[in-house]
PDB file of N, CA and C in Angstrom:
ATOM      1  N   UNK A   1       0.835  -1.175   0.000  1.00  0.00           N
ATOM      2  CA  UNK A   1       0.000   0.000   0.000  1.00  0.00           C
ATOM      3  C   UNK A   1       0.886   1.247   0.000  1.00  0.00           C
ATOM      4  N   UNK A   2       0.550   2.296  -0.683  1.00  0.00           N
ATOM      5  CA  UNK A   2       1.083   3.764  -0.533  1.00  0.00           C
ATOM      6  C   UNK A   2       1.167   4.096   0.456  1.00  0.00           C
ATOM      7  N   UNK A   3       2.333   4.445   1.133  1.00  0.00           N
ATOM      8  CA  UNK A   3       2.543   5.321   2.144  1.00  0.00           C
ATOM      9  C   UNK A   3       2.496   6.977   1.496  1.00  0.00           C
ATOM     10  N   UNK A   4       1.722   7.872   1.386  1.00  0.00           N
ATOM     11  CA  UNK A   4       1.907   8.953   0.792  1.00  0.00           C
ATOM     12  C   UNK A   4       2.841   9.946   1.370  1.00  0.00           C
ATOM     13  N   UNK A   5       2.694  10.058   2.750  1.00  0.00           N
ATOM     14  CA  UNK A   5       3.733  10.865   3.339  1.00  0.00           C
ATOM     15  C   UNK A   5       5.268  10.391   2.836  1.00  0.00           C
ATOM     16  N   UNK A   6       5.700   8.968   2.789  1.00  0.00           N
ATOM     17  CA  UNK A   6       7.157   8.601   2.531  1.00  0.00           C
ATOM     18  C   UNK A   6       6.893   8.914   0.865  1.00  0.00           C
ATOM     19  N   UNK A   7       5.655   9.042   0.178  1.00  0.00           N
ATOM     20  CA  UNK A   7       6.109   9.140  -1.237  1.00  0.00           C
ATOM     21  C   UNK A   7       6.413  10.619  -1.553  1.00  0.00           C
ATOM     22  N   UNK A   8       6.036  11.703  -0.497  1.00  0.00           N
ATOM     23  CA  UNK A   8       5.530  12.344  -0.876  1.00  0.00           C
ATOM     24  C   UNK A   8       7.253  13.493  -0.571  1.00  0.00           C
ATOM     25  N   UNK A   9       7.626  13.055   0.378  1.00  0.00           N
ATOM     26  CA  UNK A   9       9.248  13.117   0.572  1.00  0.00           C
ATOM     27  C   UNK A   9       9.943  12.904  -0.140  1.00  0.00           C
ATOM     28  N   UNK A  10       9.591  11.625  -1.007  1.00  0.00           N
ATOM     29  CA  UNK A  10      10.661  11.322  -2.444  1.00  0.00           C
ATOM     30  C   UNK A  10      10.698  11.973  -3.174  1.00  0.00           C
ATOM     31  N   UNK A  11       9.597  12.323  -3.564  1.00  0.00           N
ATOM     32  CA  UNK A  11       9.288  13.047  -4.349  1.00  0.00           C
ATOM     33  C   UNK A  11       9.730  14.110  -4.284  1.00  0.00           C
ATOM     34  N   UNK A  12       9.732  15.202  -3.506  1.00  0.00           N
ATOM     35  CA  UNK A  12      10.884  16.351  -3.436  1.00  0.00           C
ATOM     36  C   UNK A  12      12.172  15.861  -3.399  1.00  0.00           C
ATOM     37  N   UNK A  13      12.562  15.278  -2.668  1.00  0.00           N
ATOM     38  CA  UNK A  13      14.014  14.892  -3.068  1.00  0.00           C
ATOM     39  C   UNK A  13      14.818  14.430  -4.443  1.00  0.00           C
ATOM     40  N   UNK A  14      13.574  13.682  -4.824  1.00  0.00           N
ATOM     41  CA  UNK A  14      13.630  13.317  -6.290  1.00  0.00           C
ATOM     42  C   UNK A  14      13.803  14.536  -7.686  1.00  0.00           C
ATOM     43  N   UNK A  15      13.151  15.481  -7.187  1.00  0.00           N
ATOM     44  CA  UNK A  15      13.477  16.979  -7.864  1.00  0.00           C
ATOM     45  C   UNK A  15      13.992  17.228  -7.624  1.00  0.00           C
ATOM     46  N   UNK A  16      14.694  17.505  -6.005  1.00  0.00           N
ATOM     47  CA  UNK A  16      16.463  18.574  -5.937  1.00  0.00           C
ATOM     48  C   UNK A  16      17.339  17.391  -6.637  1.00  0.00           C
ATOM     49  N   UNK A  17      17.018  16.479  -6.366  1.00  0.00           N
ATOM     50  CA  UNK A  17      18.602  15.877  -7.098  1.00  0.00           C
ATOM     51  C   UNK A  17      18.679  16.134  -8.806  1.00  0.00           C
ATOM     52  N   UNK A  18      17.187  15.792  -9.416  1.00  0.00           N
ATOM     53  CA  UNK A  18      17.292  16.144 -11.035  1.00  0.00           C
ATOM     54  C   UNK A  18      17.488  17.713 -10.888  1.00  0.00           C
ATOM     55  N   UNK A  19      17.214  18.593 -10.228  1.00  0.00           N
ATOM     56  CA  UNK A  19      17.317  19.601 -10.452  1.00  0.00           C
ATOM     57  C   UNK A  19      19.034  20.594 -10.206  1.00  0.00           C
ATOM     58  N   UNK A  20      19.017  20.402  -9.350  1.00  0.00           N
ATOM     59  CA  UNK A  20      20.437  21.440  -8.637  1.00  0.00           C
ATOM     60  C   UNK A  20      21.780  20.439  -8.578  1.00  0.00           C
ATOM     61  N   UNK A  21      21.379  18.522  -8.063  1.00  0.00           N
ATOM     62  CA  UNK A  21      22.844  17.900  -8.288  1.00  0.00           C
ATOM     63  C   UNK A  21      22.649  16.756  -9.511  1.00  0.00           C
ATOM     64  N   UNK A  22      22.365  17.432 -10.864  1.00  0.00           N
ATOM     65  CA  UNK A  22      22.363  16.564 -12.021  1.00  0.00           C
ATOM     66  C   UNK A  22      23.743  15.656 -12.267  1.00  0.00           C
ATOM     67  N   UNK A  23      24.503  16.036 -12.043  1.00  0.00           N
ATOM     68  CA  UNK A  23      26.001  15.535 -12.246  1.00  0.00           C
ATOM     69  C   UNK A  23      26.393  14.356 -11.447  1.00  0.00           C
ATOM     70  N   UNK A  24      25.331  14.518  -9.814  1.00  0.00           N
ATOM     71  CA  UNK A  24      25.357  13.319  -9.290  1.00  0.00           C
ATOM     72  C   UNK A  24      24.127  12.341  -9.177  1.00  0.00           C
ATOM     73  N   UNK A  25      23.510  12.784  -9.970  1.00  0.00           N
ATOM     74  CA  UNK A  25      21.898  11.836 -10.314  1.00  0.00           C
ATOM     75  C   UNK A  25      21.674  10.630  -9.569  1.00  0.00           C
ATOM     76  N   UNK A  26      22.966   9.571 -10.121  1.00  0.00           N
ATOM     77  CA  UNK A  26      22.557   8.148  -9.912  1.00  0.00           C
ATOM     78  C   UNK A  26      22.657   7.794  -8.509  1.00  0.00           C
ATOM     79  N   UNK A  27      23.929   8.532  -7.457  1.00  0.00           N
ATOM     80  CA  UNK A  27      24.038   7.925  -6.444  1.00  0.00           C
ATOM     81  C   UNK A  27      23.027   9.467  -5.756  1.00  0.00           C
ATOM     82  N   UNK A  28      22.251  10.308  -5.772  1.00  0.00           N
ATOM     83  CA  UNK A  28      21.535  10.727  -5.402  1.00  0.00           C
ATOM     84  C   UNK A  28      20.241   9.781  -5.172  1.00  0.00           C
ATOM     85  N   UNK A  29      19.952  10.033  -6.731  1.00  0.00           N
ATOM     86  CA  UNK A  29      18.666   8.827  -6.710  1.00  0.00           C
ATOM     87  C   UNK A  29      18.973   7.669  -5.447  1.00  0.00           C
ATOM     88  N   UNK A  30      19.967   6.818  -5.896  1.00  0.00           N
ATOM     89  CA  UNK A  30      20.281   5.769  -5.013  1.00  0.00           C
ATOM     90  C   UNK A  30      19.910   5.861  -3.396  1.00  0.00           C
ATOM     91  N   UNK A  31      20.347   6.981  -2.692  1.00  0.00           N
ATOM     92  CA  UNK A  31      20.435   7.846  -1.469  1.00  0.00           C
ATOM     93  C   UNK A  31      18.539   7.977  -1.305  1.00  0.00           C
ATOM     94  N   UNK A  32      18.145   8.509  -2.263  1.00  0.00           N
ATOM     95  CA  UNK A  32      16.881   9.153  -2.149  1.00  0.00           C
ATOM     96  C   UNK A  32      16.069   8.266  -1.940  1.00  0.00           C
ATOM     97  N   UNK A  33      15.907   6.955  -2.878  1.00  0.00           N
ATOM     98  CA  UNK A  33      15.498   5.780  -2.844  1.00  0.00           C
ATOM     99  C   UNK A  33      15.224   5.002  -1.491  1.00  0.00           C
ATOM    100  N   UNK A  34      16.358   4.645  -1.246  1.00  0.00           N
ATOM    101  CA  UNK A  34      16.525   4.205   0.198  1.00  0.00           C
ATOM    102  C   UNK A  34      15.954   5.422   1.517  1.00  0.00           C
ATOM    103  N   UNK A  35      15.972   6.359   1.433  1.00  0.00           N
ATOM    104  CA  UNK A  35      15.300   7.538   2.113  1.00  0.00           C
ATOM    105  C   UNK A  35      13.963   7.003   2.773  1.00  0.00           C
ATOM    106  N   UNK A  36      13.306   7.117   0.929  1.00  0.00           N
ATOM    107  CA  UNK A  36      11.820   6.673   0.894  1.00  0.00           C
ATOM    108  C   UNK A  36      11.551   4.950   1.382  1.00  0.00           C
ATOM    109  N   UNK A  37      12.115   4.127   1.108  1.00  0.00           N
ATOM    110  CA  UNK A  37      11.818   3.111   1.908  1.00  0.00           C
ATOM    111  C   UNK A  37      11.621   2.929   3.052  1.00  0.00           C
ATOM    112  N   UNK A  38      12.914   3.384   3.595  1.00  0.00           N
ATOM    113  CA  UNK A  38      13.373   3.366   5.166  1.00  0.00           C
ATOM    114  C   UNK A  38      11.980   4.431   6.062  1.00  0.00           C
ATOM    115  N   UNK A  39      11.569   5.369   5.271  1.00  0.00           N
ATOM    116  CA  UNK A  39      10.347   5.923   5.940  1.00  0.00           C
ATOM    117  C   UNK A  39       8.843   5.400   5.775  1.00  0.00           C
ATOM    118  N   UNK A  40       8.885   4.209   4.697  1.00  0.00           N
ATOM    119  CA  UNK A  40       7.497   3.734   4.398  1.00  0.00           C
ATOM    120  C   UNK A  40       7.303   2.697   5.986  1.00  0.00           C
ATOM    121  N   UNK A  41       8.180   2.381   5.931  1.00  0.00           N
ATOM    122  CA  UNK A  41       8.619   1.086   7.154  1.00  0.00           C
ATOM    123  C   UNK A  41       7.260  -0.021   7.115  1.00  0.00           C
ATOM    124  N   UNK A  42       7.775  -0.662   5.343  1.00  0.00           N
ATOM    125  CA  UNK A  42       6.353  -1.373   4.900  1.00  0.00           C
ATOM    126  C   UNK A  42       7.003  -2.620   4.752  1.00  0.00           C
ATOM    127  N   UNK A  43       8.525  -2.764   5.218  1.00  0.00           N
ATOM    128  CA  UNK A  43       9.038  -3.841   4.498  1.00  0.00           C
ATOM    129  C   UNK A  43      10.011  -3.782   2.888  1.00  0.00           C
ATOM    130  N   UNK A  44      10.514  -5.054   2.596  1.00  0.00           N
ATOM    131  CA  UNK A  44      11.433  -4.367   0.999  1.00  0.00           C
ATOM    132  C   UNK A  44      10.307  -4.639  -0.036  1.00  0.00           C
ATOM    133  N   UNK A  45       8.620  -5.178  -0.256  1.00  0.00           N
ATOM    134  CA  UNK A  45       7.875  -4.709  -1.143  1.00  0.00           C
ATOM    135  C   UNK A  45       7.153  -3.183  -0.981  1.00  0.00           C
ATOM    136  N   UNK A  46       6.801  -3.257   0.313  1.00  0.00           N
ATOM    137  CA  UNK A  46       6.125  -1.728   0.149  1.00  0.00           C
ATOM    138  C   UNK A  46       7.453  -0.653   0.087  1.00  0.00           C
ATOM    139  N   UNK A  47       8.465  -0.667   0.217  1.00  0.00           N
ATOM    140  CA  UNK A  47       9.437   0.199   0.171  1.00  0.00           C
ATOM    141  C   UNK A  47       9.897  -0.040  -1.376  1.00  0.00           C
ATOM    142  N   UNK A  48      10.006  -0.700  -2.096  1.00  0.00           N
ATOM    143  CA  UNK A  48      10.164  -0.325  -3.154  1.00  0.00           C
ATOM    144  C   UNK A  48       8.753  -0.157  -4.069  1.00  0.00           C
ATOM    145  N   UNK A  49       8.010  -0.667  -3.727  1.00  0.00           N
ATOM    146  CA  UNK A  49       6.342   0.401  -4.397  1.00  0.00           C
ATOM    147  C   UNK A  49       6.116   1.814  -4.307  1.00  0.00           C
ATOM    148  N   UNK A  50       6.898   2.170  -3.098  1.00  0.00           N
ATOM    149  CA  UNK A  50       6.816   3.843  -2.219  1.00  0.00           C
ATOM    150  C   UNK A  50       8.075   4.745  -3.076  1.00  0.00           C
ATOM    151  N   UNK A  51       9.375   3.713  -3.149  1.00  0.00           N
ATOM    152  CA  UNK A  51       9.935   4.578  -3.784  1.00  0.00           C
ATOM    153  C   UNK A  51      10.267   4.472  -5.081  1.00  0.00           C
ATOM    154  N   UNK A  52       9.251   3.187  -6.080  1.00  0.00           N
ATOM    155  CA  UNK A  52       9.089   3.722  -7.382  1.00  0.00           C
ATOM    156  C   UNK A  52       8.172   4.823  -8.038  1.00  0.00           C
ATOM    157  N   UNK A  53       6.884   4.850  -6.996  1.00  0.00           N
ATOM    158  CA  UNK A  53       6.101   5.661  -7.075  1.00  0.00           C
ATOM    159  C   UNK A  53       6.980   7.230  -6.693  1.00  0.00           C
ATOM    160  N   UNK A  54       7.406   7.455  -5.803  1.00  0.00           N
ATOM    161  CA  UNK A  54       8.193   9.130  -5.898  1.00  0.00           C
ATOM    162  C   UNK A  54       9.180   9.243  -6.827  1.00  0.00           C
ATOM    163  N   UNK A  55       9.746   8.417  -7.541  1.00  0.00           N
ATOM    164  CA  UNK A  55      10.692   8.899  -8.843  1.00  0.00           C
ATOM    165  C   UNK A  55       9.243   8.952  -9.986  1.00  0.00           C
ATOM    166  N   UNK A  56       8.208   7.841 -10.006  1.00  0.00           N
ATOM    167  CA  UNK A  56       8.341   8.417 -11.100  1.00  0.00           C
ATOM    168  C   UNK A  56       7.169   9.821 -11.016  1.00  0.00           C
ATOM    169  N   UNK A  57       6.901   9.758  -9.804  1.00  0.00           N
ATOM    170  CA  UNK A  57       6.342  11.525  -9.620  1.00  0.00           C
ATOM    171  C   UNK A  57       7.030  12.757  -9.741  1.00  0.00           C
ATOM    172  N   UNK A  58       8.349  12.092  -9.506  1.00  0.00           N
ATOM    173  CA  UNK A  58       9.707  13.224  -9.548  1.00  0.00           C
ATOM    174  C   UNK A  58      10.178  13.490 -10.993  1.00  0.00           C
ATOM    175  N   UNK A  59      10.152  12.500 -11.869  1.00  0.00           N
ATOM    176  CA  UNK A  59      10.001  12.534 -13.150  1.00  0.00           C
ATOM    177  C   UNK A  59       9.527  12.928 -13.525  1.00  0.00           C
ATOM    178  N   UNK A  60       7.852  13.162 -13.570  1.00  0.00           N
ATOM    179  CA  UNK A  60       6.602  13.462 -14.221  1.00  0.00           C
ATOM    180  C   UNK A  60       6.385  14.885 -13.881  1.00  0.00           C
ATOM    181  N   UNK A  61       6.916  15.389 -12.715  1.00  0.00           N
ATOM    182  CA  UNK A  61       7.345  16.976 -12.596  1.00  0.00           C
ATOM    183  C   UNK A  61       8.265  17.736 -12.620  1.00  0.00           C
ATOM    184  N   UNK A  62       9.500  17.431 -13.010  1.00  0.00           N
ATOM    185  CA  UNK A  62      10.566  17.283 -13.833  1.00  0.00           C
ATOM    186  C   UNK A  62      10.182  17.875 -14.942  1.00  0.00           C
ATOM    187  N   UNK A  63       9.697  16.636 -15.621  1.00  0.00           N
ATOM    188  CA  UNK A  63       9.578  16.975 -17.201  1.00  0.00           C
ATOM    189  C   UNK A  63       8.760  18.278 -17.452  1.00  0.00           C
ATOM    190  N   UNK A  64       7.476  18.194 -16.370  1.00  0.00           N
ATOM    191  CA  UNK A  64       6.545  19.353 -16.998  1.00  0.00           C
ATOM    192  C   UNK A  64       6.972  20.673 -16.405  1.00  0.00           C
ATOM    193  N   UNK A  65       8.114  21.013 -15.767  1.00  0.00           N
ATOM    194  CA  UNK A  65       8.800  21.993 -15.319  1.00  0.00           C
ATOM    195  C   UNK A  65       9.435  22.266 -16.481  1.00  0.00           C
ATOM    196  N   UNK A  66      10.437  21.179 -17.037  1.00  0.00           N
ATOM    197  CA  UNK A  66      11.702  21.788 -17.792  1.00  0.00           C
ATOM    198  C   UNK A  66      10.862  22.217 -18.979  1.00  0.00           C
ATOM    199  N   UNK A  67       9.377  21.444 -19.014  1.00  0.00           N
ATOM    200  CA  UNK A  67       9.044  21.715 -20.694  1.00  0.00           C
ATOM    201  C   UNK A  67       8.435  23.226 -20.565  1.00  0.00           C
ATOM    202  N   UNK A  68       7.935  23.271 -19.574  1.00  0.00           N
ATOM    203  CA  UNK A  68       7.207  24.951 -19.056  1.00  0.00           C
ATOM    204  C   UNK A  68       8.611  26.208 -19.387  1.00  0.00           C
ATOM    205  N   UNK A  69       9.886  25.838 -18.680  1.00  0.00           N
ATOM    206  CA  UNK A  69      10.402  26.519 -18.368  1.00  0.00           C
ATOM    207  C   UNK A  69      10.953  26.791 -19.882  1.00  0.00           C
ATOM    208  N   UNK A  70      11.505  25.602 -21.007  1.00  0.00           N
ATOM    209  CA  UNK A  70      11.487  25.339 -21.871  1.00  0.00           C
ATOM    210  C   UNK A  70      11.081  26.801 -22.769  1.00  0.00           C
ATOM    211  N   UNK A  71       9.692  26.609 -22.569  1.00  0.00           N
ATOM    212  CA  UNK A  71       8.622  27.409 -23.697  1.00  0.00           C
ATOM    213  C   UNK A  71       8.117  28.425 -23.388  1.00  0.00           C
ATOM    214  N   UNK A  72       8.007  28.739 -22.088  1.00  0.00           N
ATOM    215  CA  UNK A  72       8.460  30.497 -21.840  1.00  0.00           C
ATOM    216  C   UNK A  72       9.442  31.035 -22.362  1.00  0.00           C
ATOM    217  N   UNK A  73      10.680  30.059 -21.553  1.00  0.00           N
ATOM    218  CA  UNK A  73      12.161  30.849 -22.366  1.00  0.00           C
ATOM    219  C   UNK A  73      12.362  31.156 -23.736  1.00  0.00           C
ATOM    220  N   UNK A  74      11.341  30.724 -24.419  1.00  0.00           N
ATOM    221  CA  UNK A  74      11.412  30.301 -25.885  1.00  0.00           C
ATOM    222  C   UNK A  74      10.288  31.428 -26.804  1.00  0.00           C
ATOM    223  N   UNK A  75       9.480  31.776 -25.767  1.00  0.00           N
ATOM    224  CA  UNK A  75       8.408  32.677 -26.343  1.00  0.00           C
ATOM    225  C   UNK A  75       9.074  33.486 -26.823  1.00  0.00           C
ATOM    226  N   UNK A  76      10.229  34.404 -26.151  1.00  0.00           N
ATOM    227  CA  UNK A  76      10.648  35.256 -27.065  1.00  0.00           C
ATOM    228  C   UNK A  76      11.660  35.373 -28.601  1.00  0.00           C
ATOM    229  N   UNK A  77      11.563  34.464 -28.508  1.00  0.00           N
ATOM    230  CA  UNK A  77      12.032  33.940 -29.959  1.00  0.00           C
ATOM    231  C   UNK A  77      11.295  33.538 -31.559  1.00  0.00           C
ATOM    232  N   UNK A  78      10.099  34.362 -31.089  1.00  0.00           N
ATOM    233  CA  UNK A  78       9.153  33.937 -32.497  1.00  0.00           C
ATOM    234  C   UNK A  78       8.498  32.456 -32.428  1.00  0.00           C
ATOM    235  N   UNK A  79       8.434  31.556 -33.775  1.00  0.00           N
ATOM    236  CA  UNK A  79       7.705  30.957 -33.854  1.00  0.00           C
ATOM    237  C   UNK A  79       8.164  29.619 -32.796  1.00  0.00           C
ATOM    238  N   UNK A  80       8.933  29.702 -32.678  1.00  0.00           N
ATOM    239  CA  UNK A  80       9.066  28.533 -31.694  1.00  0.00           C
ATOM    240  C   UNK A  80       8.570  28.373 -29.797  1.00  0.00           C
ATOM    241  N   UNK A  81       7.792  29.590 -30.012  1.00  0.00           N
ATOM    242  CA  UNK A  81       7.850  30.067 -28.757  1.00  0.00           C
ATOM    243  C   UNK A  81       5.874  30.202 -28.780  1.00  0.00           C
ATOM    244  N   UNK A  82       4.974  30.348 -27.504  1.00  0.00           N
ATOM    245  CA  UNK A  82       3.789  29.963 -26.989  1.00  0.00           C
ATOM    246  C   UNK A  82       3.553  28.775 -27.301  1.00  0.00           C
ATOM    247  N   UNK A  83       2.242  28.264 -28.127  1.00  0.00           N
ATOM    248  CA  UNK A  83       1.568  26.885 -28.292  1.00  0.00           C
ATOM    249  C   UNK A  83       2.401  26.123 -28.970  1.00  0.00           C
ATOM    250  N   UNK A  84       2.882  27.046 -30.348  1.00  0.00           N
ATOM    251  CA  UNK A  84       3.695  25.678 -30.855  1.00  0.00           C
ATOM    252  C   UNK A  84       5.055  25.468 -30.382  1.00  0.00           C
ATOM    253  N   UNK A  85       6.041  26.114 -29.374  1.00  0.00           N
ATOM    254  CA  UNK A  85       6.857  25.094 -29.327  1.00  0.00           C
ATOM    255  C   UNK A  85       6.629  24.618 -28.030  1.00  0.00           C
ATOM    256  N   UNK A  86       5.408  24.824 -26.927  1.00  0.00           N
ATOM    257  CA  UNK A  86       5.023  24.055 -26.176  1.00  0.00           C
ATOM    258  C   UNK A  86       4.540  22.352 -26.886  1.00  0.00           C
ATOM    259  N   UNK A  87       3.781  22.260 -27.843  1.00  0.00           N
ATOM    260  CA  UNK A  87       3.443  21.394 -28.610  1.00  0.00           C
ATOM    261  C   UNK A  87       4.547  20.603 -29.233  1.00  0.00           C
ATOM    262  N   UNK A  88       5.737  21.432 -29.807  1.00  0.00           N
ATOM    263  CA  UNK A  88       6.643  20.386 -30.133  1.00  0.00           C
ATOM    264  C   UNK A  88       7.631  20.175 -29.235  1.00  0.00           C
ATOM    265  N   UNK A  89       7.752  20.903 -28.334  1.00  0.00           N
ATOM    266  CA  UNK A  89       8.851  19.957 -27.365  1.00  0.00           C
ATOM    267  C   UNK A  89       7.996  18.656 -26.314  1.00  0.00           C
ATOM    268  N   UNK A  90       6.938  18.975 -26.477  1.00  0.00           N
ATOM    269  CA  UNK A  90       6.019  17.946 -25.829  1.00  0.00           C
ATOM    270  C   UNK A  90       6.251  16.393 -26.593  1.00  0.00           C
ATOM    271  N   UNK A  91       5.979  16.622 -27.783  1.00  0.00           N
ATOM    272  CA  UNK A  91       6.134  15.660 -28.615  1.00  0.00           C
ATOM    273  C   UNK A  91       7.134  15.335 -28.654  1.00  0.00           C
ATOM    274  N   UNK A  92       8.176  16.115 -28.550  1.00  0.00           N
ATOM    275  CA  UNK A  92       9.749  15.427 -29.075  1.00  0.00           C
ATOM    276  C   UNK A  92      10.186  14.710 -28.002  1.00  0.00           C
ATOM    277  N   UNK A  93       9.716  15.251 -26.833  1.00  0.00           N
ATOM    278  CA  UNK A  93      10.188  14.720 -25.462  1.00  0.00           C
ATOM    279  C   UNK A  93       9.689  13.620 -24.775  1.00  0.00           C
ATOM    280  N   UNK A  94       8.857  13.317 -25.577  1.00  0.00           N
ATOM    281  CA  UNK A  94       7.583  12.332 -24.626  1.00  0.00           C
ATOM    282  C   UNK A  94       8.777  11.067 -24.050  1.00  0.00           C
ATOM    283  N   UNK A  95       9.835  10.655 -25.450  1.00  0.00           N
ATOM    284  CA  UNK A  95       9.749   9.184 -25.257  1.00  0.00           C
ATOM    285  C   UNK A  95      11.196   9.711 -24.537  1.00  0.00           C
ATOM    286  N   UNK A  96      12.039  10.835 -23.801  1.00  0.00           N
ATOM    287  CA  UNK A  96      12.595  10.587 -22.978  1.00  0.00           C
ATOM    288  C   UNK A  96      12.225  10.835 -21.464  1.00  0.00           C
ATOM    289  N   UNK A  97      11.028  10.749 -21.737  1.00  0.00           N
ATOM    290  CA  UNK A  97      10.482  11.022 -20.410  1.00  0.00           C
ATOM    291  C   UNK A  97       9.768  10.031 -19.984  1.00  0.00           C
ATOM    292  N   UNK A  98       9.742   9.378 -21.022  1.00  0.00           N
ATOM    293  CA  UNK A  98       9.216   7.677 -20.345  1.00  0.00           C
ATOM    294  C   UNK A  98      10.541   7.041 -20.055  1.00  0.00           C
ATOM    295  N   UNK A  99      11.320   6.986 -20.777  1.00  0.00           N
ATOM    296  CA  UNK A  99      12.931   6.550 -20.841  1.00  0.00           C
ATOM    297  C   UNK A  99      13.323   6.814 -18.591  1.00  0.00           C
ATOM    298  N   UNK A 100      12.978   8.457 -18.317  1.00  0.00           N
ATOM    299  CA  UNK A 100      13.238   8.694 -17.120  1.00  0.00           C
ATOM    300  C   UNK A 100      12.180   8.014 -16.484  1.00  0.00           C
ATOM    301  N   UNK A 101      11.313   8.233 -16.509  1.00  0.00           N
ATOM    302  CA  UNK A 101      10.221   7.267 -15.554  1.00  0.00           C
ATOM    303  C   UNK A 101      10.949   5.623 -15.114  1.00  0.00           C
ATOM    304  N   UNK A 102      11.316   5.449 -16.369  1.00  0.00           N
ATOM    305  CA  UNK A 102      11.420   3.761 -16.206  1.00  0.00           C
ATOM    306  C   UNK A 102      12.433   3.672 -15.514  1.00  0.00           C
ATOM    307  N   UNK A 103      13.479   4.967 -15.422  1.00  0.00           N
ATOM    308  CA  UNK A 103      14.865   4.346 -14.989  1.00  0.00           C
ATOM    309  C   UNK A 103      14.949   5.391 -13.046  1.00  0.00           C
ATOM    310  N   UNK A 104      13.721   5.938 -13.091  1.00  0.00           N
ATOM    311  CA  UNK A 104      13.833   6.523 -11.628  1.00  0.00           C
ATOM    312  C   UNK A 104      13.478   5.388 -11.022  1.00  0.00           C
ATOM    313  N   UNK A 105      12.118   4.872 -11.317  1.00  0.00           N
ATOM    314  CA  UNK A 105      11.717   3.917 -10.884  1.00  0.00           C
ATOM    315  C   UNK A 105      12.123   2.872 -10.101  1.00  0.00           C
ATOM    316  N   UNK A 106      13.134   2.541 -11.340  1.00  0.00           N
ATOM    317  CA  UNK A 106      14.006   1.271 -11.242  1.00  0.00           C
ATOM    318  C   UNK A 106      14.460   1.290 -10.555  1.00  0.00           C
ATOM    319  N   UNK A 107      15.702   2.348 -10.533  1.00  0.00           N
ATOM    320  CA  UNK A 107      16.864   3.124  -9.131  1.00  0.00           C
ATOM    321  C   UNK A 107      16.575   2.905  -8.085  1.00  0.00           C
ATOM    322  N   UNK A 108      15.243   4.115  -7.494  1.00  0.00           N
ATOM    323  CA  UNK A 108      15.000   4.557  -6.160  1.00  0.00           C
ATOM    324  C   UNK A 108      14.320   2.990  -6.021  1.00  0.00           C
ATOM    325  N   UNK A 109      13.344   2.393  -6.998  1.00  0.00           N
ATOM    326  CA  UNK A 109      12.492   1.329  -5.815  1.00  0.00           C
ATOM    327  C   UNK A 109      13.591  -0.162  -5.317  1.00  0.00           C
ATOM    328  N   UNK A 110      14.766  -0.355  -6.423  1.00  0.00           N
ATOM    329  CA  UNK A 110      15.437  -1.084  -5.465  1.00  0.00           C
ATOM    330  C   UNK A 110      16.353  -0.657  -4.303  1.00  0.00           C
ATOM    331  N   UNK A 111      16.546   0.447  -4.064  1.00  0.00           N
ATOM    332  CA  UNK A 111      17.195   0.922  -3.005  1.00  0.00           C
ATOM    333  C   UNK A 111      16.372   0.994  -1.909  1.00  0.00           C
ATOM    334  N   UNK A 112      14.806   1.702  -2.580  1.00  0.00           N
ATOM    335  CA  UNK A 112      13.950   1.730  -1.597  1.00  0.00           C
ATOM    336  C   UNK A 112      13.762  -0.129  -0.968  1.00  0.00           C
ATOM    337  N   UNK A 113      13.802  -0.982  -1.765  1.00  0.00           N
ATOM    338  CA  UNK A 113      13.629  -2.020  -1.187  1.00  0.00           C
ATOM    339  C   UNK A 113      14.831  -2.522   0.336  1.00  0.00           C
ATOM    340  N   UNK A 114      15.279  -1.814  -0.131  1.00  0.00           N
ATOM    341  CA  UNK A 114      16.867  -2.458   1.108  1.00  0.00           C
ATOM    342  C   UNK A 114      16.208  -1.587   1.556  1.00  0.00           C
ATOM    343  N   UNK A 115      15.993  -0.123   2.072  1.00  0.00           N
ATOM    344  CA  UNK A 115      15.490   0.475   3.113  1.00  0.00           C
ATOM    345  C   UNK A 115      14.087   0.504   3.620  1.00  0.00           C
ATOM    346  N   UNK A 116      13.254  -0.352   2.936  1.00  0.00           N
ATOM    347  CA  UNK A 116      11.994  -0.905   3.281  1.00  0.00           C
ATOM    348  C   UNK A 116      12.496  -2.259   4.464  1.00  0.00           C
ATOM    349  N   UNK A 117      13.265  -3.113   3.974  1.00  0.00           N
ATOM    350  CA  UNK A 117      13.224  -4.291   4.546  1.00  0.00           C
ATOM    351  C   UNK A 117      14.658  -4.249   6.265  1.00  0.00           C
ATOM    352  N   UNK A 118      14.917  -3.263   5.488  1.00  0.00           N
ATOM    353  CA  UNK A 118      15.673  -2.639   7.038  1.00  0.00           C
ATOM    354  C   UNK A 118      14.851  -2.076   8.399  1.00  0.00           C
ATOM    355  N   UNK A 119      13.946  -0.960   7.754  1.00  0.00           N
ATOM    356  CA  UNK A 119      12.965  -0.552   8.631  1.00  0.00           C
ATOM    357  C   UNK A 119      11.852  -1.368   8.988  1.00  0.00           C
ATOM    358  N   UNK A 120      11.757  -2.681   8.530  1.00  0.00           N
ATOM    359  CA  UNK A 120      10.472  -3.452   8.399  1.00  0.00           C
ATOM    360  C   UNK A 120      10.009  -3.599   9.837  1.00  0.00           C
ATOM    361  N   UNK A 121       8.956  -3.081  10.391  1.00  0.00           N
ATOM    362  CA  UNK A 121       8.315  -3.557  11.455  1.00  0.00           C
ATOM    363  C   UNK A 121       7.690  -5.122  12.025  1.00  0.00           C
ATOM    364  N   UNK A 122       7.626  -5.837  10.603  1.00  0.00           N
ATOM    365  CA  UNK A 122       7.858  -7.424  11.256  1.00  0.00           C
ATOM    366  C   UNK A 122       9.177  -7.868  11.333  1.00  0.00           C
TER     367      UNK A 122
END
């Protein structure tokens, strides 16, 4: 079951690391992962359900940040800028943003699993 409060922690954490320490992503994620487990204290299945679910929330607001931030920055540049290059960076981006989903996922929920089954209350 969702712990929302432990997802809901990943989930910010899951944005400062894509956001401000990109360079150290993987062992962030890794760190973050285990975070969210260790606070679901559901065990190593609900800890890695808790912390695949906050990457890929961290992902999914991620993307619609950079694409926002994207196409403002871009408005002033003519045609590439309001609807249509909101529209085409949407499109162009979709399939690396499933690409990130799949691989936050992956990351944080097996880490989250070692810190699920550490904190496990049985």
């Amino acid at each position: 079951m969702t712990k929302w409060s432990a997802v809901f922690i990943g989930f910010i954490l899951a944005v400062i690391v894509k956001s401000f320490f990109a360079q150290y992503e993987f062992i962030g994620l890794l760190i973050v992962g285990f975070i969210t487990g260790y606070i679901a204290h559901s065990g190593a299945l609900g800890g890695l359900w808790n912390a695949a679910v906050a990457g890929a929330l961290g992902t999914i607001i991620s993307a619609i940040l950079f694409v926002l931030v994207a196409t403002f920055g871009g408005s002033l540049f003519g045609i590439f800028g309001g609807l249509t290059g909101f529209t085409i960076s949407g499109i162009a981006s979709i399939f690396t943003v499933i690409g990130y989903l799949i691989y936050y996922a992956i990351v944080m929920g097996i880490t989250g699993a070692f810190g699920g089954a550490i904190a496990s209350k049985d």
